[in-house]
N, C-alpha and C. Protein backbone atom coordinates (compact mmCIF):
# COMPACT_ATOMS: atom_id res chain seq x y z
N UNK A 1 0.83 -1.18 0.00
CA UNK A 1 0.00 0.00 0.00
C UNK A 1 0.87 1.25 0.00
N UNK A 2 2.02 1.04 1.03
CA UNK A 2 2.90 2.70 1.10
C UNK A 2 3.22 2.93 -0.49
N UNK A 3 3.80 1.29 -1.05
CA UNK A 3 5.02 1.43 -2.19
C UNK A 3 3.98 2.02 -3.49
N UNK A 4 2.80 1.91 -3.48
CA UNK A 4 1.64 2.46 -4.19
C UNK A 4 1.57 3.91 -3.80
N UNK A 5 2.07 4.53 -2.60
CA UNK A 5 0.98 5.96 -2.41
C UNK A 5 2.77 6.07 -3.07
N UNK A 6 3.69 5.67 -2.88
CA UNK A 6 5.20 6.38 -2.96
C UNK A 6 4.96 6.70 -4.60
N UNK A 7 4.62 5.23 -5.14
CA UNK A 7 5.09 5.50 -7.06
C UNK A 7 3.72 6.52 -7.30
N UNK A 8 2.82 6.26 -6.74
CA UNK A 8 1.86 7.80 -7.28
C UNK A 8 2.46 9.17 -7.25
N UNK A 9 3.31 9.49 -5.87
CA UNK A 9 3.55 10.83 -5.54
C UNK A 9 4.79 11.08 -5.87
N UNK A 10 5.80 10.02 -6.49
CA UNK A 10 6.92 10.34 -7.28
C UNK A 10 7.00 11.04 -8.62
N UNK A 11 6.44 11.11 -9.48
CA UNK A 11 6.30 11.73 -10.74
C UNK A 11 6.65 13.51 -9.73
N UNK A 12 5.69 13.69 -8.88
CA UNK A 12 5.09 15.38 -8.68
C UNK A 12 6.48 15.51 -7.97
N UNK A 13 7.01 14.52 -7.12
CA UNK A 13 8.20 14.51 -6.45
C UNK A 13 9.30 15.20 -6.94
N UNK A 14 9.71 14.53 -8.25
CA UNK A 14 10.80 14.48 -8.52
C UNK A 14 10.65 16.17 -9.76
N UNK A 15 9.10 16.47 -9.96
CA UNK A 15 9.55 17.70 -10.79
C UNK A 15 9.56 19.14 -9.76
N UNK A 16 9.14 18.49 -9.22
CA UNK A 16 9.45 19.81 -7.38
C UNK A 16 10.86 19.66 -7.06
N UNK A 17 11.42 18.67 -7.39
CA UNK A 17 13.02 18.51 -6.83
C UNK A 17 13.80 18.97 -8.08
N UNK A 18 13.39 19.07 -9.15
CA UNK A 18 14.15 19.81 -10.35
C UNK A 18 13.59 21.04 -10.84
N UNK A 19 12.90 21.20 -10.07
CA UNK A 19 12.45 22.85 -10.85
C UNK A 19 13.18 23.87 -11.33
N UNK A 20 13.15 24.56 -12.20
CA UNK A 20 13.64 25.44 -12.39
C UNK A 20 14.87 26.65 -11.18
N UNK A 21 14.04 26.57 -10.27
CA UNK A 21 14.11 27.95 -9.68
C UNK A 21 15.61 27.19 -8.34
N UNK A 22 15.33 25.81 -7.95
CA UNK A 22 16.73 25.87 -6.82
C UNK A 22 18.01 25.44 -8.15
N UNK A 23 17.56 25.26 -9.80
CA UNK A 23 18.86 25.39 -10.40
C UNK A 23 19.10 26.41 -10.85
N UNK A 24 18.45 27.77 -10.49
CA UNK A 24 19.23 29.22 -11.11
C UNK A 24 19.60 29.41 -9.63
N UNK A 25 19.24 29.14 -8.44
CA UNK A 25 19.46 29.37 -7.47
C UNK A 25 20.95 28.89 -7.17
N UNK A 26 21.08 27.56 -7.51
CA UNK A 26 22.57 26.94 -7.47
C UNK A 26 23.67 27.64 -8.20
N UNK A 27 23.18 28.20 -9.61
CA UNK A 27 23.83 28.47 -10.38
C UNK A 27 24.73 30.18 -9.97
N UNK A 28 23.57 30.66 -9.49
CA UNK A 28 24.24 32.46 -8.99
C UNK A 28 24.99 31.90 -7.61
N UNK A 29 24.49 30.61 -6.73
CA UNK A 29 25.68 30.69 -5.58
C UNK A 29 27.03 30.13 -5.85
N UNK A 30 26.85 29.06 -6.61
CA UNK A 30 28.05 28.88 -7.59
C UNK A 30 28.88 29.86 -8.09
N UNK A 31 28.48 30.93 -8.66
CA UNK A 31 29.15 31.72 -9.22
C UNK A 31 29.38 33.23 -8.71
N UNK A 32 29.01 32.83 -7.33
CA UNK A 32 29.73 33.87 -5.97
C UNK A 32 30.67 33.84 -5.22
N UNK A 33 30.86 34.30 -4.49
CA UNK A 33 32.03 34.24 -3.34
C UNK A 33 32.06 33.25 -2.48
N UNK A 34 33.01 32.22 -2.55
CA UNK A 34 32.79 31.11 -1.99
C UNK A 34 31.69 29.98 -2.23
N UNK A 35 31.89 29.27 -3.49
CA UNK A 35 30.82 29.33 -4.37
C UNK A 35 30.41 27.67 -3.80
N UNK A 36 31.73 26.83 -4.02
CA UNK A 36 31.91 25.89 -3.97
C UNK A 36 31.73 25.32 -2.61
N UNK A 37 31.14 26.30 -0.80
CA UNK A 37 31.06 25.83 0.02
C UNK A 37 29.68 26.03 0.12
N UNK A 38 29.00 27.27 -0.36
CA UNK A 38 27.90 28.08 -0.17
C UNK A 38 27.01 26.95 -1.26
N UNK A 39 27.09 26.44 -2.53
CA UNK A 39 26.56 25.28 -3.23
C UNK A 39 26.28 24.18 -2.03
N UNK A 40 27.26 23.53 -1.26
CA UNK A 40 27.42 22.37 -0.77
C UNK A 40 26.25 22.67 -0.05
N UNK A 41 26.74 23.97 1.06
CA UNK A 41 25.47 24.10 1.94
C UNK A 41 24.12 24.11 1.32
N UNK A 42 23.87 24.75 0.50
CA UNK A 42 22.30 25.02 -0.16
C UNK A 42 21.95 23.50 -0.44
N UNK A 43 22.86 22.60 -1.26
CA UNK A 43 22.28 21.57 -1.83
C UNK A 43 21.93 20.36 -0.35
N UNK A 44 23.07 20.63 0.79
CA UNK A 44 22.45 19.89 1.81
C UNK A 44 21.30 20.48 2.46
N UNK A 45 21.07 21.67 2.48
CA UNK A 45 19.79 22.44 3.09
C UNK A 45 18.25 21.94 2.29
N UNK A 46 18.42 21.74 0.86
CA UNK A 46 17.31 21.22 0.29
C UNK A 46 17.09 19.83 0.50
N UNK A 47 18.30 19.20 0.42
CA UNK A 47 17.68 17.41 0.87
C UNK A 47 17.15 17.83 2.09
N UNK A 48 17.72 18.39 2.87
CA UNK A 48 17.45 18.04 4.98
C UNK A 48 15.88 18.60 4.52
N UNK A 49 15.54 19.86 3.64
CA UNK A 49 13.97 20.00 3.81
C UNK A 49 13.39 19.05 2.98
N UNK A 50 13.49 18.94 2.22
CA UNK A 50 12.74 17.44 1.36
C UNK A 50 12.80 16.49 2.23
N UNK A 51 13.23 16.19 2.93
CA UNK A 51 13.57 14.91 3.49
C UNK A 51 12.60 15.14 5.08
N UNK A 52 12.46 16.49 5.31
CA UNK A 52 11.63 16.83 6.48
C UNK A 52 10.07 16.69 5.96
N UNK A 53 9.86 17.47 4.83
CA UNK A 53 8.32 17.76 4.57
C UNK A 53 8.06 16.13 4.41
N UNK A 54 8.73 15.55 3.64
CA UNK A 54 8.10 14.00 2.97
C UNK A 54 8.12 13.21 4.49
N UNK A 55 9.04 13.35 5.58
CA UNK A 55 8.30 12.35 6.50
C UNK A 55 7.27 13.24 7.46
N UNK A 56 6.85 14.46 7.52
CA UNK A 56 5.91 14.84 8.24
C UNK A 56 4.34 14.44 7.47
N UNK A 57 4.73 14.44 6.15
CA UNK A 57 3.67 14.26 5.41
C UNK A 57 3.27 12.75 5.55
N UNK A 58 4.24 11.56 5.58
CA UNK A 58 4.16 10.56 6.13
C UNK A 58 3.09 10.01 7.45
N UNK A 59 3.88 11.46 8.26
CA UNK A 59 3.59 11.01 9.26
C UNK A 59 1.81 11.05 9.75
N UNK A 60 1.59 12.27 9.20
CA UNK A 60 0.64 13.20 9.03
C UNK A 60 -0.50 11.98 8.11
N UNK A 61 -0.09 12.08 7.62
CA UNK A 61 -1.18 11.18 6.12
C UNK A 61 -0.99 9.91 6.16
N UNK A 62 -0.11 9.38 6.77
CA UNK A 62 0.22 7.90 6.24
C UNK A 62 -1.06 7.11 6.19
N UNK A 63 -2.64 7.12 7.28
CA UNK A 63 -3.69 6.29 7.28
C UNK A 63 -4.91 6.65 6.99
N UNK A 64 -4.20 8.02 5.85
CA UNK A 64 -5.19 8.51 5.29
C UNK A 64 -6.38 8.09 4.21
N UNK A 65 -6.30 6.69 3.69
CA UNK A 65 -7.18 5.81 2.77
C UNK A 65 -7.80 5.13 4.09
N UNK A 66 -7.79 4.97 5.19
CA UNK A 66 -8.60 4.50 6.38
C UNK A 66 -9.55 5.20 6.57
N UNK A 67 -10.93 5.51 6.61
CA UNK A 67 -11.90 6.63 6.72
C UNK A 67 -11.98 6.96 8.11
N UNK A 68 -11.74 5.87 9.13
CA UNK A 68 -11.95 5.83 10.47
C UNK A 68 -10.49 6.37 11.41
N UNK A 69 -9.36 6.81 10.52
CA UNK A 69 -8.20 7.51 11.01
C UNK A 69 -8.43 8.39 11.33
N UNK A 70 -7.45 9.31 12.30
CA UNK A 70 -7.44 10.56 12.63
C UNK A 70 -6.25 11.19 11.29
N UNK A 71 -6.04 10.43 10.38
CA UNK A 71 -5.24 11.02 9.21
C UNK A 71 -5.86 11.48 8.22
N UNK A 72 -7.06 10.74 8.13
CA UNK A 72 -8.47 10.91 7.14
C UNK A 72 -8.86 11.95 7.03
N UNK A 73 -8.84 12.56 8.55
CA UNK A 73 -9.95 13.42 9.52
C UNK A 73 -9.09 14.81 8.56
N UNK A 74 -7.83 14.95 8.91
CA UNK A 74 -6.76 15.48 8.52
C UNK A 74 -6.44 16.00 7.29
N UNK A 75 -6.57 14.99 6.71
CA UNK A 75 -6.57 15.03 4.95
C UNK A 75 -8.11 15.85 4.40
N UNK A 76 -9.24 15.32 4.65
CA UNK A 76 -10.71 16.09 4.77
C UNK A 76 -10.64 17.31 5.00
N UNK A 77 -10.01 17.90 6.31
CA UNK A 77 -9.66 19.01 7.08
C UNK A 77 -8.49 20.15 6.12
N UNK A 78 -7.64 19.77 5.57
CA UNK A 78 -6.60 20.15 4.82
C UNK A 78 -7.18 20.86 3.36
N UNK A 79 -7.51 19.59 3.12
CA UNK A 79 -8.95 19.93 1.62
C UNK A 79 -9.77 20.62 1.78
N UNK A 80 -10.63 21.10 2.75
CA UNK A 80 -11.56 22.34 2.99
C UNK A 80 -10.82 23.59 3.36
N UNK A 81 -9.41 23.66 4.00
CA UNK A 81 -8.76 24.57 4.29
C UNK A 81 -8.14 25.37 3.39
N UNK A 82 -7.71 24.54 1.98
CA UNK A 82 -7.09 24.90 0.92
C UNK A 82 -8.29 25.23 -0.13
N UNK A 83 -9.19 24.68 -0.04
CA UNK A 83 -10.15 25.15 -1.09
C UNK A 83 -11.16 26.52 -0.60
N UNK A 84 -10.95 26.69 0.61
CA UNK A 84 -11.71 28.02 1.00
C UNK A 84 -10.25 29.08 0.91
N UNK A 85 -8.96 28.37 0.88
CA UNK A 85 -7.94 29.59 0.62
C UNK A 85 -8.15 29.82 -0.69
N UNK A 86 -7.95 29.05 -1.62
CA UNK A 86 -8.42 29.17 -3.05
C UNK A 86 -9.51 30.06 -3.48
N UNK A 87 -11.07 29.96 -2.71
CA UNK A 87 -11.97 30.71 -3.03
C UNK A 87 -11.70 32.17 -2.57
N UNK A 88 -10.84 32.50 -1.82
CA UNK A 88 -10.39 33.76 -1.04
C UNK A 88 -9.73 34.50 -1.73
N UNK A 89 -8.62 33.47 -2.12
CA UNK A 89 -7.96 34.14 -3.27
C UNK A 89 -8.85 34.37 -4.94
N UNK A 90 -9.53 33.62 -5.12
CA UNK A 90 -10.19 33.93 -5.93
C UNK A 90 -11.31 35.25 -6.29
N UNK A 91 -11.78 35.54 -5.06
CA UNK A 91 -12.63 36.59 -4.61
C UNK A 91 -11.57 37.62 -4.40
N UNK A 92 -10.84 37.69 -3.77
CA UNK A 92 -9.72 38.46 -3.79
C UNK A 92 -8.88 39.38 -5.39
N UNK A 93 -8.77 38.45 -6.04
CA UNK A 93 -8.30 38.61 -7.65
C UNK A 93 -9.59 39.45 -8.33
């Protein structure tokens, strides 16, 4: 069941982990002052957060296809939270 929610949410994974924006980001610290320590750091700063959000989200969601979870409850809760931010912003625009 996990190795199913994993290969679903890998595709979105892996184009959030190549986006555009942390490789122009690499590219101007690269090509600053101290380029080659200030890279190292940034590129370990993005795994340590990738590597944070994906197990809170874990942690958070993992029994979320259970209807009777408090992850369910969560996921339900998340989805009304984001879709009334959406309509806000929409009314807003």
């Amino acid at each position: 069941m996990l190795s199913q929610a994993i290969g679903a949410v890998l595709p979105a994974a892996l184009a959030v982990a190549l986006s555009p924006f942390p490789l122009i980001a690499i590219v101007l610290i690269l090509s600053g002052a101290q380029g080659r320590r200030n890279g190292l750091l940034f590129a370990t700063g993005w795994i340590f957060g990738l590597t944070v959000s994906a197990t809170l989200v874990s942690l958070l969601f993992g029994g979320a296809d259970d209807p009777d979870s408090t992850s369910s409850a969560i996921a339900d809760w998340g989805r009304v939270l984001a879709g009334g931010a959406l309509i806000g912003l929409g009314a807003r625009k």
